[in-house]
C-alpha atoms as a PDB file:
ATOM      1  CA  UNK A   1      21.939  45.113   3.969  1.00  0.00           C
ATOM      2  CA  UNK A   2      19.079  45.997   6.185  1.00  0.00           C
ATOM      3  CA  UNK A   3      18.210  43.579   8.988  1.00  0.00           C
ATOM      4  CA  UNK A   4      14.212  43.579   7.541  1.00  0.00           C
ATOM      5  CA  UNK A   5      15.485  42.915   4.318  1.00  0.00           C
ATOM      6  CA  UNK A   6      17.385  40.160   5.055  1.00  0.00           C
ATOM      7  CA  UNK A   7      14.664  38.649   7.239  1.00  0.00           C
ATOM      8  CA  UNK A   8      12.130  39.266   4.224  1.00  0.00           C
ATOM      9  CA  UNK A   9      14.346  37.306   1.786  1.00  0.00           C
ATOM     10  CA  UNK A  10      14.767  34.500   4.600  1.00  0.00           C
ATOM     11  CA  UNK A  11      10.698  34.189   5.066  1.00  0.00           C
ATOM     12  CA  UNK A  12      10.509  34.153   1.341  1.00  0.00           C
ATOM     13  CA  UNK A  13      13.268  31.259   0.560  1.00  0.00           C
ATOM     14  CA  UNK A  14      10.760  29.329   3.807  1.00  0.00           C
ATOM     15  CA  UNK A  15       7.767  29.618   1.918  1.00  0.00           C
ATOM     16  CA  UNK A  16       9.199  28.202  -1.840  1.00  0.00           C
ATOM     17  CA  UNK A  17      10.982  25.714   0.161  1.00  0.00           C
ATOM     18  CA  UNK A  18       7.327  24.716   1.987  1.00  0.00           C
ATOM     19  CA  UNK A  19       6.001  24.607  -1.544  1.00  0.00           C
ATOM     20  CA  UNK A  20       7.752  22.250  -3.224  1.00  0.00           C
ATOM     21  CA  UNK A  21       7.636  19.803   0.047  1.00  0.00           C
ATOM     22  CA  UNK A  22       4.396  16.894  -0.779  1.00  0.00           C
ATOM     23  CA  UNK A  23       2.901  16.012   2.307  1.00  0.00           C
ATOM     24  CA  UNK A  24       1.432  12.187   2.200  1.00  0.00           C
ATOM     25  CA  UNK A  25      -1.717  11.945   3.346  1.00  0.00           C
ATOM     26  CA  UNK A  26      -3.690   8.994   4.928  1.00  0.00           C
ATOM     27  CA  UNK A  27      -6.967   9.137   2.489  1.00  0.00           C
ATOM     28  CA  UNK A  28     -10.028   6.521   4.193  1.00  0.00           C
ATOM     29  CA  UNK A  29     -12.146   3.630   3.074  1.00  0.00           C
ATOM     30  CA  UNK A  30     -14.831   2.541   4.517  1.00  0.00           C
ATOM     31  CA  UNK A  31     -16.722  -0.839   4.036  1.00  0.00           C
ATOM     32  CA  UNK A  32     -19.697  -3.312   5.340  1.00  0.00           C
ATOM     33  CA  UNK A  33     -18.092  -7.078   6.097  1.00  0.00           C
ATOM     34  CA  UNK A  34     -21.549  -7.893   3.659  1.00  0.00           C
ATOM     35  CA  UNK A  35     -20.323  -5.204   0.645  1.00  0.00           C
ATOM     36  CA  UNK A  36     -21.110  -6.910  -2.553  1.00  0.00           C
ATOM     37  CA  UNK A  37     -18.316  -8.138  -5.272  1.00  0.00           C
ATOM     38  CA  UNK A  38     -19.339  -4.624  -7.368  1.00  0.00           C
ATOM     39  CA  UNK A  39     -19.113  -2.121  -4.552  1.00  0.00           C
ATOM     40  CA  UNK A  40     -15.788  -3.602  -3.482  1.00  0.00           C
ATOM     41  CA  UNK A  41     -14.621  -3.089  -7.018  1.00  0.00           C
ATOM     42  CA  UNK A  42     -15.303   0.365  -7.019  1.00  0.00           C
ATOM     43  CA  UNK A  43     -13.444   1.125  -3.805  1.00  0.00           C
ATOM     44  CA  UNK A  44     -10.783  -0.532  -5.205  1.00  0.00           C
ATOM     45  CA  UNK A  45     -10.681   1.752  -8.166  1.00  0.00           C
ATOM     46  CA  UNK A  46     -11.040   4.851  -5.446  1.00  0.00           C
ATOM     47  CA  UNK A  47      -7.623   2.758  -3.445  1.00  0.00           C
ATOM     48  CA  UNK A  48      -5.996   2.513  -6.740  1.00  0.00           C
ATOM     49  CA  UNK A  49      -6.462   6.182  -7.572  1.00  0.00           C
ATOM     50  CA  UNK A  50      -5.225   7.226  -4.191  1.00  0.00           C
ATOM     51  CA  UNK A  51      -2.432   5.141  -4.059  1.00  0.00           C
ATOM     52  CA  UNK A  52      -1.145   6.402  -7.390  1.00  0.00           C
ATOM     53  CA  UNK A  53      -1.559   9.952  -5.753  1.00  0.00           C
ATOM     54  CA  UNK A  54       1.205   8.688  -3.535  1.00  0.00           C
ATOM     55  CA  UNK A  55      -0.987   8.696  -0.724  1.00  0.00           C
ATOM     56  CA  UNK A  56      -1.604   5.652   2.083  1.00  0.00           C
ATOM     57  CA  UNK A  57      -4.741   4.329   2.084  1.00  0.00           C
ATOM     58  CA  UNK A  58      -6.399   3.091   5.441  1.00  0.00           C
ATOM     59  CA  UNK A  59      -9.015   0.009   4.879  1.00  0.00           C
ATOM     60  CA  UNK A  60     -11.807  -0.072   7.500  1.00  0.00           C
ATOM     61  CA  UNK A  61     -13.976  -3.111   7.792  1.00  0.00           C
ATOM     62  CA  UNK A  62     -16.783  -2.226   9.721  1.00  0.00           C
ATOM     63  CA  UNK A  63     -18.283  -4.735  11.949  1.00  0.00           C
ATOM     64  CA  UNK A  64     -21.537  -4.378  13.527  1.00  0.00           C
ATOM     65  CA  UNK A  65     -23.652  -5.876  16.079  1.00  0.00           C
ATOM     66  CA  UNK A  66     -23.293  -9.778  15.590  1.00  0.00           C
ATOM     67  CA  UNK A  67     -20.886  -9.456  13.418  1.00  0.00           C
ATOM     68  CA  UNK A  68     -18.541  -8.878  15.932  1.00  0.00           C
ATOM     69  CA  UNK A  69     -18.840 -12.338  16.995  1.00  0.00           C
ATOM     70  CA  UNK A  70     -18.030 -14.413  13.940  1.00  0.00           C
ATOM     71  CA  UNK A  71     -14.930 -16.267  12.923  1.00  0.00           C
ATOM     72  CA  UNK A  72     -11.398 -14.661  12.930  1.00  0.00           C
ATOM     73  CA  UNK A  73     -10.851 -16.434   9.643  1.00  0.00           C
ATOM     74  CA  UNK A  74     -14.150 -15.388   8.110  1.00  0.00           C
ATOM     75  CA  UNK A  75     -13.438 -11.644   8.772  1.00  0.00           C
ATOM     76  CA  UNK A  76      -9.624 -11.720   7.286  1.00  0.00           C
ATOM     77  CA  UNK A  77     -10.741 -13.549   4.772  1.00  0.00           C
ATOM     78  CA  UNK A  78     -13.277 -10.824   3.678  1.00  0.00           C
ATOM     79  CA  UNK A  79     -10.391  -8.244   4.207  1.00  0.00           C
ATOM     80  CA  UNK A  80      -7.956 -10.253   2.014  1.00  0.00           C
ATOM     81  CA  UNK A  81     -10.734 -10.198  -0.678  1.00  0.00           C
ATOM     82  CA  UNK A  82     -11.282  -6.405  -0.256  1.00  0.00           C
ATOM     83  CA  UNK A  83      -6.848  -5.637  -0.485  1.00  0.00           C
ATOM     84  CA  UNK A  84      -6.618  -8.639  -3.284  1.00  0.00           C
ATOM     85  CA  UNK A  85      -9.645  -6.491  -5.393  1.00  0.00           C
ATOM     86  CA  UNK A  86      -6.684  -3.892  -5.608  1.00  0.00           C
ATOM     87  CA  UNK A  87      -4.277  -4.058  -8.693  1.00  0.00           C
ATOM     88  CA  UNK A  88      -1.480  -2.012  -8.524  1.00  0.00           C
ATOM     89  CA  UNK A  89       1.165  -2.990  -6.119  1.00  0.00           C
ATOM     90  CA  UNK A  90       1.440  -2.086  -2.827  1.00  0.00           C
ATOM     91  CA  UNK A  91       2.563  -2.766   0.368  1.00  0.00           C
ATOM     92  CA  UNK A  92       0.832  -3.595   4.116  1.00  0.00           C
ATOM     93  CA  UNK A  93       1.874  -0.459   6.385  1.00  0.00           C
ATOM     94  CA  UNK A  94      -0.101  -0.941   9.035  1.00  0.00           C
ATOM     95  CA  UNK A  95      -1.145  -5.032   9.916  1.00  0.00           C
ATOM     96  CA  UNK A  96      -4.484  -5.796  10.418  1.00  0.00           C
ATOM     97  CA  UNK A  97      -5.808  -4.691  13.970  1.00  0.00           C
ATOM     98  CA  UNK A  98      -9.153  -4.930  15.885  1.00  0.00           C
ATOM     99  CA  UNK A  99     -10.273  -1.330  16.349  1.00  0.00           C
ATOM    100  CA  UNK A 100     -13.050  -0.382  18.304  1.00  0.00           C
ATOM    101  CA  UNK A 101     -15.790  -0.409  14.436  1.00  0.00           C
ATOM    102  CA  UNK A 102     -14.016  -3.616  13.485  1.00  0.00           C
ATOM    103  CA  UNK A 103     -10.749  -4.239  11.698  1.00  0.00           C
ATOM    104  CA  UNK A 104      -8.153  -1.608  10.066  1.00  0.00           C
ATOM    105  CA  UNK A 105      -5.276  -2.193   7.565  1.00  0.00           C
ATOM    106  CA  UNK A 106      -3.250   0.570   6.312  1.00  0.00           C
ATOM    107  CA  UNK A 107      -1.544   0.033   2.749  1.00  0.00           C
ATOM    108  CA  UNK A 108       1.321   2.415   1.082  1.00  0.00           C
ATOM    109  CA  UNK A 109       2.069   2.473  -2.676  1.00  0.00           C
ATOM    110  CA  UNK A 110       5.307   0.320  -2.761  1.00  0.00           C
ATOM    111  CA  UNK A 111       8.203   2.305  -4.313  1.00  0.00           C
ATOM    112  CA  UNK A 112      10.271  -0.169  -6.693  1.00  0.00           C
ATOM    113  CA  UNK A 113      13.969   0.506  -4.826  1.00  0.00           C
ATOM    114  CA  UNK A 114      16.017  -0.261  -8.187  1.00  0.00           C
ATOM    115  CA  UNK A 115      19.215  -2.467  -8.039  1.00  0.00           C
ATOM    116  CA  UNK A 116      22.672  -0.709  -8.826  1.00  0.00           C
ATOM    117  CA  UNK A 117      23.626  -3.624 -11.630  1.00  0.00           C
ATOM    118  CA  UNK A 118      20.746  -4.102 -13.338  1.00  0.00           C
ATOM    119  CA  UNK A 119      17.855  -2.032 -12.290  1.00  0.00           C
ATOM    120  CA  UNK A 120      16.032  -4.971 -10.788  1.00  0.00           C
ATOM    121  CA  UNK A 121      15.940  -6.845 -14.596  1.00  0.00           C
ATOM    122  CA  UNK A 122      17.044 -10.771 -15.013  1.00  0.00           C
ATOM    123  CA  UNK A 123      19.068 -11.712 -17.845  1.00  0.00           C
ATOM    124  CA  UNK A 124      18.287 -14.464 -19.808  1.00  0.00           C
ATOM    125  CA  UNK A 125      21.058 -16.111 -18.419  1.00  0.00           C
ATOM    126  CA  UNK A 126      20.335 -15.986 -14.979  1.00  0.00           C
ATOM    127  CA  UNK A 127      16.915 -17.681 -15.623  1.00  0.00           C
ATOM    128  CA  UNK A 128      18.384 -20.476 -17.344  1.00  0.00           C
ATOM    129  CA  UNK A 129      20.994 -20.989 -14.458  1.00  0.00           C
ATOM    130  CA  UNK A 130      17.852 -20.735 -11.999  1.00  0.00           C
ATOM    131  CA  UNK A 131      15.891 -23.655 -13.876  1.00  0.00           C
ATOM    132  CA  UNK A 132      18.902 -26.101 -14.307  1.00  0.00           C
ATOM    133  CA  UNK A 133      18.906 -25.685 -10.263  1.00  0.00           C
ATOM    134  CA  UNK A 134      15.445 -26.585  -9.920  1.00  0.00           C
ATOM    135  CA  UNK A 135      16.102 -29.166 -12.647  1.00  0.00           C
ATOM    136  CA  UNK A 136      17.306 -32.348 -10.477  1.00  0.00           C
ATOM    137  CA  UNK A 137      20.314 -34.767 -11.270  1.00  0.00           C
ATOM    138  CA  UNK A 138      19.434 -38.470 -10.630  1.00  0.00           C
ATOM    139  CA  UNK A 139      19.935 -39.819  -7.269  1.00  0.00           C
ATOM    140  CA  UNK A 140      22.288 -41.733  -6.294  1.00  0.00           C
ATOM    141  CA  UNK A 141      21.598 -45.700  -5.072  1.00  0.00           C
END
């Protein structure tokens, strides 16, 4: 076999391989802390959409001027509002942290890792055992 030849058939096994290979991308969303309930709902549909592309999705709450200055509790609470607007499941990558616009979180679509036994589904059995231990026995005097 010719040297060439071989390194031809090597470049071309490279590029197939490169193809198949699905880079995840980190796709943006940008919003006000004052966005209205509507607005927020349709970014949420955009996050849904991009997490179901099986890309992560990285939340920025923009804070501006005096808004810099109010409550911790105020601003996560807007965030929470903002990830809790999202259905589909998903999982925090990246914690909330004070960037230099305002606050960033960076979510991932959660992968369901499936059980060996029973693929992550409860018999009817083990629920029953579950509520007679929440069920309590009467105390002794």
């Amino acid at each position: 076999m010719d040297f060439s030849k071989y390194k031809y058939q090597k470049e071309k096994e490279e590029r197939a391989s490169r193809k198949k290979i699905k880079e995840i991308g980190i796709r943006g969303i940008r919003a006000r802390l004052t966005i209205s309930q509507h607005d927020m709902g349709l970014k949420a549909k955009k996050a849904e959409e991009f997490l179901q592309n099986g890309d992560r999705v990285r939340f920025e709450l923009i804070l501006r001027g005096r808004e810099k200055g109010l409550r911790k509790e105020f601003i996560n609470e807007r965030l929470q509002l903002m990830l809790a607007a999202i259905t589909i499941p998903y999982e925090i990558a990246d914690g909330p942290k004070r960037g230099p616009r305002g606050l960033v979180v960076t979510i991932s679509p959660q992968h369901h890792a499936k059980n060996k036994q029973g693929g992550g589904k409860t018999n009817q059995s083990d629920t029953e055992r579950e509520n007679s231990k929440t069920t309590s026995s009467p105390k002794p005097l």
